[in-house]
N, C-alpha and C. Protein backbone atom coordinates (compact mmCIF):
# COMPACT_ATOMS: atom_id res chain seq x y z
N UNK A 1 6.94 12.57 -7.52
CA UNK A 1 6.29 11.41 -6.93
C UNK A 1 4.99 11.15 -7.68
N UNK A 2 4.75 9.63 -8.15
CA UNK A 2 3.51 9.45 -9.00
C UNK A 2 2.30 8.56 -7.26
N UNK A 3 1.62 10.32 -7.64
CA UNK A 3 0.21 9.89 -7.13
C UNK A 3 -1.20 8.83 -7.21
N UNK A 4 -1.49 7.90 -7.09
CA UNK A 4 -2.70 7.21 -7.77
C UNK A 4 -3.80 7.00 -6.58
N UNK A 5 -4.85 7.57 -6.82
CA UNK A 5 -6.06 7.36 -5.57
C UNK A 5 -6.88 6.00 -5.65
N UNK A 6 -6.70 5.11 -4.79
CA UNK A 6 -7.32 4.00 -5.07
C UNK A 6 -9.18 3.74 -4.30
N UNK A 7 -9.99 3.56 -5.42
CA UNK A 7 -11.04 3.56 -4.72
C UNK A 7 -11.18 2.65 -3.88
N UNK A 8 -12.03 2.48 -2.54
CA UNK A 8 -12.35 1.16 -2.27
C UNK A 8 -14.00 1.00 -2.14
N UNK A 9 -14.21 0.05 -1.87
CA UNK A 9 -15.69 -0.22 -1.64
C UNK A 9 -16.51 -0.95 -0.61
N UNK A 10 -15.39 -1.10 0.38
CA UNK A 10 -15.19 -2.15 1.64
C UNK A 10 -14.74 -0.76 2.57
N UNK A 11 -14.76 -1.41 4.24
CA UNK A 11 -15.09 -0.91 4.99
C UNK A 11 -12.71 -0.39 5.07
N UNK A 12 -12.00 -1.53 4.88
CA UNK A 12 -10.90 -1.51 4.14
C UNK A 12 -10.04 -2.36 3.51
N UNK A 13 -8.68 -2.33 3.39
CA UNK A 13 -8.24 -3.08 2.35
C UNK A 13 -6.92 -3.24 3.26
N UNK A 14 -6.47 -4.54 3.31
CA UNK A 14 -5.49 -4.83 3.52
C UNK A 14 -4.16 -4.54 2.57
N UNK A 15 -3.11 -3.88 3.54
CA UNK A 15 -1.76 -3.14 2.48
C UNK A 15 -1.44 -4.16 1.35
N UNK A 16 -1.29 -5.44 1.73
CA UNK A 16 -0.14 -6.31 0.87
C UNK A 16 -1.91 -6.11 -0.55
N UNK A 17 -2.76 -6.28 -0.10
CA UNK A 17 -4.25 -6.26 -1.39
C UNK A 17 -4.39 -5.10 -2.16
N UNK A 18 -3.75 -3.82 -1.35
CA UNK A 18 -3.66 -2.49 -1.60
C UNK A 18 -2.92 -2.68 -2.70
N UNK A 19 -1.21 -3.12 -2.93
CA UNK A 19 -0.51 -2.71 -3.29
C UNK A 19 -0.80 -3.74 -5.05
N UNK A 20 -1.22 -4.90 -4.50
CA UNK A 20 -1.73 -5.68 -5.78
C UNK A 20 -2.66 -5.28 -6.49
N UNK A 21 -4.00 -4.67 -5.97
CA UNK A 21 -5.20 -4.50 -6.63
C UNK A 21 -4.48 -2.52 -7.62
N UNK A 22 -3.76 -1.97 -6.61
CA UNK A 22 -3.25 -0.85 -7.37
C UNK A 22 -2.42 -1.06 -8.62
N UNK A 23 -1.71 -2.32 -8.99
CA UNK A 23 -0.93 -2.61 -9.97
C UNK A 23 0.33 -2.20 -9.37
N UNK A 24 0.88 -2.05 -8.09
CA UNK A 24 2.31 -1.49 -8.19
C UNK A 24 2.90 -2.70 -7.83
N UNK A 25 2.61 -3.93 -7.77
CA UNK A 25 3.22 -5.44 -7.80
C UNK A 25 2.53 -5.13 -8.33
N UNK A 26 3.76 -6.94 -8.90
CA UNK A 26 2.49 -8.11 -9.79
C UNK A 26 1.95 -9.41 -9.06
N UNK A 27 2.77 -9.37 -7.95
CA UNK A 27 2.28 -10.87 -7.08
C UNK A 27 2.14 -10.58 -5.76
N UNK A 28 1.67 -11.43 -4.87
CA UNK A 28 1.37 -11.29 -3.32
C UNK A 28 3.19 -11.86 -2.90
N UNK A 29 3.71 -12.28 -3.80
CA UNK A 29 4.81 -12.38 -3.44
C UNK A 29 5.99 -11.39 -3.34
N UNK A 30 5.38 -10.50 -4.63
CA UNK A 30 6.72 -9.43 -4.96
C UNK A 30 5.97 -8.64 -3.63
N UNK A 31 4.52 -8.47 -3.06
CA UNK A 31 4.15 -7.32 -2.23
C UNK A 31 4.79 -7.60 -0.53
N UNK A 32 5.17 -9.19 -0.41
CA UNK A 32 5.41 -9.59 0.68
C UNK A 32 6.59 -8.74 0.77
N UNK A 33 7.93 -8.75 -0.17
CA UNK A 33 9.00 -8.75 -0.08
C UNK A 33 9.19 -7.16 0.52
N UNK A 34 8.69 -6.93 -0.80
CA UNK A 34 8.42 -5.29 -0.04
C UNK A 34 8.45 -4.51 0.83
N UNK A 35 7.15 -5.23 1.27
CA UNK A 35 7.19 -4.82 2.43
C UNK A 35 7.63 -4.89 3.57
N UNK A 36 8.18 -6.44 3.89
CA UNK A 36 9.52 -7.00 4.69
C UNK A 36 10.85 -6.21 4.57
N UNK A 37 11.45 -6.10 3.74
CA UNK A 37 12.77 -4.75 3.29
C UNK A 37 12.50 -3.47 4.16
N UNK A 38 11.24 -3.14 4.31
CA UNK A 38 10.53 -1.91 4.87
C UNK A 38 10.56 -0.88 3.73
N UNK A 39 10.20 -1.22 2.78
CA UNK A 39 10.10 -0.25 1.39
C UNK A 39 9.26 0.42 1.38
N UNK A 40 8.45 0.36 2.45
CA UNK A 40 6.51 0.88 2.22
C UNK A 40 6.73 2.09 3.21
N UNK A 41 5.69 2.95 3.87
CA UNK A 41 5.48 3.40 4.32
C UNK A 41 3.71 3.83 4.71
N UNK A 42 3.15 4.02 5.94
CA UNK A 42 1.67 3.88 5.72
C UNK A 42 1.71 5.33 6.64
N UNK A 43 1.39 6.30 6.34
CA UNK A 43 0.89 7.50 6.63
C UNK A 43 2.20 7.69 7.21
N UNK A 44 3.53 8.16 6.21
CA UNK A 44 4.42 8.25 6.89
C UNK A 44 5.60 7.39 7.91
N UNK A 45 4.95 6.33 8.19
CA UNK A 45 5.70 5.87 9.14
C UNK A 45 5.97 4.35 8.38
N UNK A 46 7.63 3.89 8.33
CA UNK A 46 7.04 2.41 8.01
C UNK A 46 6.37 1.57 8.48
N UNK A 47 6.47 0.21 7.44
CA UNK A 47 5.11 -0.10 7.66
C UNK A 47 5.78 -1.90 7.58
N UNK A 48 5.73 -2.78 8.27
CA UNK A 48 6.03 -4.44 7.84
C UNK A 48 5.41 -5.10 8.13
N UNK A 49 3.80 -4.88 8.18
CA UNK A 49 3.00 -5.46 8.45
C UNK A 49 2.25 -5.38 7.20
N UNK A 50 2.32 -6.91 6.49
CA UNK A 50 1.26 -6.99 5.48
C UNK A 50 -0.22 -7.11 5.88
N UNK A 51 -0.64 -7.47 6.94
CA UNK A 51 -1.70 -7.59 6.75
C UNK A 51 -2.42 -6.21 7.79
N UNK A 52 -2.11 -4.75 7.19
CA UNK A 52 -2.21 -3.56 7.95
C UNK A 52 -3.67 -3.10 7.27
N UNK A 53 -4.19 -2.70 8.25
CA UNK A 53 -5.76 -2.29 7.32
C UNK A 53 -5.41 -0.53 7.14
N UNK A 54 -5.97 -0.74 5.93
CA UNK A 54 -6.16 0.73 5.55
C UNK A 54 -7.36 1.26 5.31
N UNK A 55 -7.66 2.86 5.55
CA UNK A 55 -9.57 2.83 5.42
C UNK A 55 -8.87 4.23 4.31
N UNK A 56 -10.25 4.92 4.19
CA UNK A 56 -10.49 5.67 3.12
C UNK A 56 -9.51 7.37 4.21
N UNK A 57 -8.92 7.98 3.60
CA UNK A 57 -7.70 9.04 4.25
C UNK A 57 -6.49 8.59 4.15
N UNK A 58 -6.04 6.91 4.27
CA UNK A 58 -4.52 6.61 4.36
C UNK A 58 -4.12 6.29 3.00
N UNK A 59 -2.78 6.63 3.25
CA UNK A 59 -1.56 6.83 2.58
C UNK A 59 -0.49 5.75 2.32
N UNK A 60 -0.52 5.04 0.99
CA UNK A 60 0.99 4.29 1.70
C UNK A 60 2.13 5.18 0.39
N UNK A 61 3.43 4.75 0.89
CA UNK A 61 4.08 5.40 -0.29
C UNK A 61 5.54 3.98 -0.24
N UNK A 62 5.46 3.70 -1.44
CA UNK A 62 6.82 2.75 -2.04
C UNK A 62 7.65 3.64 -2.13
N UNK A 63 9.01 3.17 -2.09
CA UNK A 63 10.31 3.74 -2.24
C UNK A 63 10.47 5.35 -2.49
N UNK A 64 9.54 5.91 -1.70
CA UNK A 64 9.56 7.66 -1.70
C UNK A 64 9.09 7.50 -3.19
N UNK A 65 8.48 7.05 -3.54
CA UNK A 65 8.39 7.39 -5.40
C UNK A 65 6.77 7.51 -5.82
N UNK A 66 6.43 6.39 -5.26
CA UNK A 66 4.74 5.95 -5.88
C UNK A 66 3.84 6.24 -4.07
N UNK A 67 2.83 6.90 -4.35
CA UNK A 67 1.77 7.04 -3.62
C UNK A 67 0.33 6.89 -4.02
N UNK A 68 0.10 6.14 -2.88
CA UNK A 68 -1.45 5.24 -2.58
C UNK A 68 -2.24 5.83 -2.19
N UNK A 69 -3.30 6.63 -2.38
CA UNK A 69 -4.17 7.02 -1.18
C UNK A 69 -5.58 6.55 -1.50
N UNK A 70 -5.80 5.44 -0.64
CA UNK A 70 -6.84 5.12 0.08
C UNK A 70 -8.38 6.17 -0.03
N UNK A 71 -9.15 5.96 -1.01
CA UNK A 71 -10.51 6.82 -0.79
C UNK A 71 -11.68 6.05 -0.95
């Protein structure tokens, strides 16, 4: 599984902004889809809510493969 820690600098970051500003889309469109399918996961649990706040500790993970963590 490829790990990447994403900094933030805000209090947090909305998933579908998460997944764009990380580079794992390329559009707010490919991040919608995504996450609609239920491809995501946010600390384990899915997740189909794009507009899910994340703070500095959470986790999201794409297709069991790529992981987000939120610092």
């Amino acid at each position: 599984m490829d790990t990447h820690q994403i900094k933030i600098t805000t209090e947090f970051i909305k998933l579908q902004d998460l997944l764009k500003f990380s580079g794992a889309v390329e559009t707010g469109g490919d991040a919608k889809r995504i996450i609609q399918e239920s491809r995501v996961e946010v600390n384990g649990e899915p997740c189909t809510m794009r507009g899910k706040k994340l703070r500095p500790g959470d986790r999201a993970t794409i297709d069991g493969e790529t992981e987000l963590i939120v610092v």
